[in-house]
Protein backbone atom coordinates (compact mmCIF):
# COMPACT_ATOMS: atom_id res chain seq x y z
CA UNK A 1 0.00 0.00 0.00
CA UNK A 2 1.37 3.45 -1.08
CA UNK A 3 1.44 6.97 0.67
CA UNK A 4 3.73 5.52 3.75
CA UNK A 5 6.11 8.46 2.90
CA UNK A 6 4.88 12.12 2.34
CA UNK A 7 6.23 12.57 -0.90
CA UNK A 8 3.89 8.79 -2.05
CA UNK A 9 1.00 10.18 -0.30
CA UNK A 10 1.29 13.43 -2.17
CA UNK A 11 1.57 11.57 -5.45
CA UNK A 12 -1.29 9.38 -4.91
CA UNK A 13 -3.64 12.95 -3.97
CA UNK A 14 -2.71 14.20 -7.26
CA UNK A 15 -3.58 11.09 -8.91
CA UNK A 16 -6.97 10.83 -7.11
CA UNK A 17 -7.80 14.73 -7.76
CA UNK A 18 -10.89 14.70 -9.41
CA UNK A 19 -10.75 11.72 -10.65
CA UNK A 20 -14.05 8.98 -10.76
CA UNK A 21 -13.36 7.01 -8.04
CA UNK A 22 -14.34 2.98 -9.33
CA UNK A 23 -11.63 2.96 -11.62
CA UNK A 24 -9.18 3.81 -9.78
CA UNK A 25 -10.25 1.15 -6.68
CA UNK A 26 -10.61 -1.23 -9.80
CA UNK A 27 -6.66 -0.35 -10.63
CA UNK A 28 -6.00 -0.53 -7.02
CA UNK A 29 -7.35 -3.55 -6.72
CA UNK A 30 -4.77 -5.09 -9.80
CA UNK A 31 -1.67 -3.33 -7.98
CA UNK A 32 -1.85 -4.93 -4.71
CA UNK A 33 -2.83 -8.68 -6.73
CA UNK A 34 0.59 -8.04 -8.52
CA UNK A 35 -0.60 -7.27 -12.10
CA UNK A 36 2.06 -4.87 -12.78
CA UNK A 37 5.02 -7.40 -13.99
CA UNK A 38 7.13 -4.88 -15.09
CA UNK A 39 7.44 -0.95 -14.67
CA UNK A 40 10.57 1.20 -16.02
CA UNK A 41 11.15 4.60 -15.10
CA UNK A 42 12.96 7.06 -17.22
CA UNK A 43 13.32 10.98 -18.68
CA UNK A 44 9.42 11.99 -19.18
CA UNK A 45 7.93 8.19 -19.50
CA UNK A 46 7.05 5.34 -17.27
CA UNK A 47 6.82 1.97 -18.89
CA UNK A 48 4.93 -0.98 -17.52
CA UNK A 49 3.57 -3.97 -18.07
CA UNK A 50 -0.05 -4.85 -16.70
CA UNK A 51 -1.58 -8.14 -17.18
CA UNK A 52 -5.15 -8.10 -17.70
CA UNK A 53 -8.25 -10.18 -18.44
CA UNK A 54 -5.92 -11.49 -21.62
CA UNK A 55 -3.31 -13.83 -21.72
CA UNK A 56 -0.61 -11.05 -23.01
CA UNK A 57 0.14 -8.36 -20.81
CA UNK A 58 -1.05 -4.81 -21.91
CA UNK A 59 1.49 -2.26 -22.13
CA UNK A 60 0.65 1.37 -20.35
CA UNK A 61 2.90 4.49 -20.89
CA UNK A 62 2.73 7.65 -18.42
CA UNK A 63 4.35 10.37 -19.95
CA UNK A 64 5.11 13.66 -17.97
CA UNK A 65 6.96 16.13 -19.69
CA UNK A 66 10.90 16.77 -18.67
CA UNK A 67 12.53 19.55 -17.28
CA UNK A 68 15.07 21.50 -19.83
CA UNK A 69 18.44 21.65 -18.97
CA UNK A 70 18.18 25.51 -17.79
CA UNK A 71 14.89 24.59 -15.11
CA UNK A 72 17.30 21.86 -14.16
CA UNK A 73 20.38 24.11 -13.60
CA UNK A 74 17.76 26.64 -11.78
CA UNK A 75 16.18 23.62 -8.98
CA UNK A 76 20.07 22.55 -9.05
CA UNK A 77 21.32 25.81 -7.75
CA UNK A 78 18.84 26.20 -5.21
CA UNK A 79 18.60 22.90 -3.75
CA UNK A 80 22.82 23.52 -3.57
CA UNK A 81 22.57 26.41 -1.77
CA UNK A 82 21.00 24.35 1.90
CA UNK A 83 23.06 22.03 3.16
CA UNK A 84 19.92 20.38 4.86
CA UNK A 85 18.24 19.80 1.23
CA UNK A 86 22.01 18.17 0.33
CA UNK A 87 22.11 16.34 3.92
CA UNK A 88 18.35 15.08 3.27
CA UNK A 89 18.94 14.33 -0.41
CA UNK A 90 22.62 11.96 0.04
CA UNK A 91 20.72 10.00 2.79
CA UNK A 92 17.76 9.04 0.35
CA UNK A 93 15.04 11.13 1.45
CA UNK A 94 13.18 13.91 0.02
CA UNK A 95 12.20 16.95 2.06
CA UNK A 96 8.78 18.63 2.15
CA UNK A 97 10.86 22.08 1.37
CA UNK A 98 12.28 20.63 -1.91
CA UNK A 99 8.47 21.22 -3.06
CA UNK A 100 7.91 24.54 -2.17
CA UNK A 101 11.71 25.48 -3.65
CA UNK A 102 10.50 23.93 -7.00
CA UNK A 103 7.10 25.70 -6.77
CA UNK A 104 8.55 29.06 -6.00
CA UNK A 105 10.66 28.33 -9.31
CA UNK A 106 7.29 27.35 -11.60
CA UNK A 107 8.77 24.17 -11.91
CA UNK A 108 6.34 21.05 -11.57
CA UNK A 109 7.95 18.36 -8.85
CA UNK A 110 4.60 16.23 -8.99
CA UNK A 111 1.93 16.31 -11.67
CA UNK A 112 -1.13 18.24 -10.17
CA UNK A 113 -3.43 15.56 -11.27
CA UNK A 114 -4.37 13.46 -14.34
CA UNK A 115 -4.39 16.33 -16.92
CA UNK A 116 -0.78 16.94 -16.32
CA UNK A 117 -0.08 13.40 -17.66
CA UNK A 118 -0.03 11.67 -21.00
CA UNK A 119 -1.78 8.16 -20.33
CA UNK A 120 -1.88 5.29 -22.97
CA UNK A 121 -2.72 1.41 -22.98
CA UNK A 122 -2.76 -1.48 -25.13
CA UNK A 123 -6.60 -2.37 -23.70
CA UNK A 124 -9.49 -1.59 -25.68
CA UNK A 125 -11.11 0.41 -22.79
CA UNK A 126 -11.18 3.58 -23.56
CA UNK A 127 -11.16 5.18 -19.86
CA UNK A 128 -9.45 7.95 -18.24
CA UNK A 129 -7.54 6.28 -17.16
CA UNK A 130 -8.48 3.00 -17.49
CA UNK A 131 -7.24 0.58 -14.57
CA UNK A 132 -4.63 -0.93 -16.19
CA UNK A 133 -3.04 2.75 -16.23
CA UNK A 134 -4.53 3.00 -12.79
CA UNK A 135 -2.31 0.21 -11.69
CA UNK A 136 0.57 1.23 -12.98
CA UNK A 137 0.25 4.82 -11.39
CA UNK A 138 -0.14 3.00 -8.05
CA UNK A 139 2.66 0.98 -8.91
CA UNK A 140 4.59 4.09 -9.27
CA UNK A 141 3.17 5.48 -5.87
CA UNK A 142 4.78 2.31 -4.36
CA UNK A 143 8.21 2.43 -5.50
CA UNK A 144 7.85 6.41 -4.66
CA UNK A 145 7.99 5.22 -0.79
CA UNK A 146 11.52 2.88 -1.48
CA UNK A 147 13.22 5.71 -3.63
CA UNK A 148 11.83 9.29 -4.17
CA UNK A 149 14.52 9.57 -6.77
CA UNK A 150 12.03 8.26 -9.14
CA UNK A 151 9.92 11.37 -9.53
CA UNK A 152 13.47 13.26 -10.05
CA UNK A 153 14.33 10.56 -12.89
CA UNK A 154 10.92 10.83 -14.10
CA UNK A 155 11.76 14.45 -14.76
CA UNK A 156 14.78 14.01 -16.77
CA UNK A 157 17.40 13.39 -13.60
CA UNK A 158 18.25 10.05 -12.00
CA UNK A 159 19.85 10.19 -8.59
CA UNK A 160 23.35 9.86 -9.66
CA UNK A 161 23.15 13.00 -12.06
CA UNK A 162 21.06 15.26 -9.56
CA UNK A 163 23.66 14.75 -6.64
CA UNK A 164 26.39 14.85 -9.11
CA UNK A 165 25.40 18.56 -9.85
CA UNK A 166 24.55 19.42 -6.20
CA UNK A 167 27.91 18.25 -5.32
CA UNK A 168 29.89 20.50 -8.10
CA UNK A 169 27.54 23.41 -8.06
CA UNK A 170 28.33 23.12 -4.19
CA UNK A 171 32.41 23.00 -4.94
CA UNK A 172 32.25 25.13 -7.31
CA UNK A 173 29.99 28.17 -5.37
CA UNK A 174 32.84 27.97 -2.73
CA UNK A 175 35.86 27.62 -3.68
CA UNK A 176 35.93 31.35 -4.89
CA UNK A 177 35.21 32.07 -1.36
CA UNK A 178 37.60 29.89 0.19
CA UNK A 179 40.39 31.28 -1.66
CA UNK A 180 39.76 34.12 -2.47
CA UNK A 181 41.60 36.21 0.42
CA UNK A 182 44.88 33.61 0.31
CA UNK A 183 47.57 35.46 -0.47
CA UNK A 184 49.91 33.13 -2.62
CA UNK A 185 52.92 31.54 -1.20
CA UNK A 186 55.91 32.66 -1.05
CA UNK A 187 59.47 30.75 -1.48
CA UNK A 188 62.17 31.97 0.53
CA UNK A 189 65.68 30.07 -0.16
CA UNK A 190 67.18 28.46 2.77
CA UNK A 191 71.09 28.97 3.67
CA UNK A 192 72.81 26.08 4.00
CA UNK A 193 73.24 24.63 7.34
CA UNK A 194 77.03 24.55 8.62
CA UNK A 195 78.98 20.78 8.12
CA UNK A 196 80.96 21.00 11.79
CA UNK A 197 79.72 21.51 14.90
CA UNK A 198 81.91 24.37 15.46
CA UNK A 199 81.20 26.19 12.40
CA UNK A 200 77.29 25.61 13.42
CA UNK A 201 77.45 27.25 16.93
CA UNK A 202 80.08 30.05 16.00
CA UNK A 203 79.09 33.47 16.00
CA UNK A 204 80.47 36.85 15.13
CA UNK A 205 82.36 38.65 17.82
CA UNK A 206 80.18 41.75 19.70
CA UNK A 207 80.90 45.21 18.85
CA UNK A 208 83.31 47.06 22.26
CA UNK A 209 81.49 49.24 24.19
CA UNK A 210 82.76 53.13 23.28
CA UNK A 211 84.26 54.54 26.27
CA UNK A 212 82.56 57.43 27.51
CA UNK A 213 84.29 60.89 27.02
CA UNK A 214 84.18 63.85 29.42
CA UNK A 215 80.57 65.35 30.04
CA UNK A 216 80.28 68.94 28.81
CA UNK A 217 77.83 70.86 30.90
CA UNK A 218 75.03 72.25 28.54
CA UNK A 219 76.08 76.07 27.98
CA UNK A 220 74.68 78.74 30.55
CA UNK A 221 71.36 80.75 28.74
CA UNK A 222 72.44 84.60 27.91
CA UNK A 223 70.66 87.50 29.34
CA UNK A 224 69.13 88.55 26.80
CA UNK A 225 66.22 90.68 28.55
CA UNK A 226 68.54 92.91 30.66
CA UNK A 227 66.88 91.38 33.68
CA UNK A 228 69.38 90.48 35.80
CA UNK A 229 68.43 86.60 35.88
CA UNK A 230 70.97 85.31 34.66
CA UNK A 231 73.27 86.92 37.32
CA UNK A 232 70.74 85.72 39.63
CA UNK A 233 71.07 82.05 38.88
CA UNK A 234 74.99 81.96 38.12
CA UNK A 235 75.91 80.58 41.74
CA UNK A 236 72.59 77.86 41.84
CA UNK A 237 74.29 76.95 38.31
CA UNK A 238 77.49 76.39 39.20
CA UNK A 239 76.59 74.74 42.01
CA UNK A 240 74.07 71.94 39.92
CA UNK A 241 77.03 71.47 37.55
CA UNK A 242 80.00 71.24 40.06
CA UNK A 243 81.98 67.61 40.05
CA UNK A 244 81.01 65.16 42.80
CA UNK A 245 83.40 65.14 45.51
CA UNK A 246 85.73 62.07 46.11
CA UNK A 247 85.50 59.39 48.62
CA UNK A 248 87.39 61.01 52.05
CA UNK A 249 87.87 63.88 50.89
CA UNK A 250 85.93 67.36 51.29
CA UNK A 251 84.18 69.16 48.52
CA UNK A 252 81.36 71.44 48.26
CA UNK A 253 78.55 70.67 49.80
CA UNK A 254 75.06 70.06 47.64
């Protein structure tokens, strides 16, 4: 029984939208006996084989029309850009959002019911649909719970090339952010190490110290203001720049 997963279930509501309900229980019905021997998936058709009332199997094509390569690099780059779509999507699950991102882009994810698919069969009933088509449909709904992928592949990308893309458009929308403050590297030669010990721990000899040569006290101001300060502070002077006496013996006192 389909519509275990959300993304079955939501299949299954568009197939049942306004559609007359006995031929669909009728195609029900032939799903769950196992009259679908065969059903193919790929870019805008589903193939299967439904065995009927007759001995030979009828063949039933669903045809949904495929997204270009342009709506395809749109959902790519958007799905890319959450790293819980890309988390969600490698572990084999679809999430709710992944609708909503493809309606926001006008691009179809699930048909909206029976008028947005192409339905033929081999069987002379001339129903829409008729319940061989039914059965397939439910069919699909089935396999929808193992491996969402199938609506994706339905659409004109298997799971290999849609997480292919997500993976480079990923790598490829940051790298030029990764890289693009690096500064490049830069090669610097290295000296040779020293062969011998000694050569290896020898260094060049320190510079002498200078010797220090007599202090010259700074010269005395002029008066230039006719003030009489520098008369004034001639003695204080003389006394601030007077040698220190030496050890024992007397000198002026500070």
């Amino acid at each position: 029984m389909s519509g275990h997963r959300w993304w079955s279930a939501r299949f299954v509501a568009a197939l049942e939208e306004d559609t007359e309900s006995g031929r669909l229980r009728r195609g029900r019905a032939l799903a769950d006996g196992g009259a679908v021997a065969r059903l193919r998936v790929g870019p805008g058709e589903v193939l299967a084989r439904v065995q009927g009332s007759r001995q030979a199997p009828y063949r039933v094509s669903l045809i949904f029309p495929v997204l270009d390569d342009g709506q395809w690099d749109t959902a790519v780059a958007a799905l890319s850009g959450q790293p819980l779509f890309r988390a969600r999507l490698l572990s084999g699950e679809l999430p709710p959002e992944v609708e909503r991102v493809f309606d926001v882009l006008g691009l179809p994810l699930f048909p909206r019911g029976l008028d947005d698919l192409v339905l033929t069969c081999s069987c002379p009933d001339w129903g829409d649909p008729c319940k061989h088509a039914a059965a397939a449909l439910y069919t699909l709904a089935d396999r929808l719970d193992e491996d969402p992928f199938l609506l994706t592949a339905w659409l004109g990308r298997n799971r290999t090339e849609l997480l292919s893309a997500m993976r480079l458009r990923s790598r490829s929308s940051a790298a030029p952010h990764a890289f693009a403050d690096a500064a490049p590297p830069v090669h610097v030669a290295a000296r040779p190490l020293p062969e011998t010990a000694e050569a290896f721990w020898h260094a060049p000899a320190l510079p002498r110290r200078p010797r220090p040569g007599p202090v010259q006290p700074p010269p005395f101001p002029s008066d230039s203001d006719g003030n009489g300060l520098a008369a004034a502070l001639a003695p204080l002077y003389a006394r601030l720049t007077a040698p220190a006496p030496r050890p024992g013996g007397g000198g002026p006192a500070v």
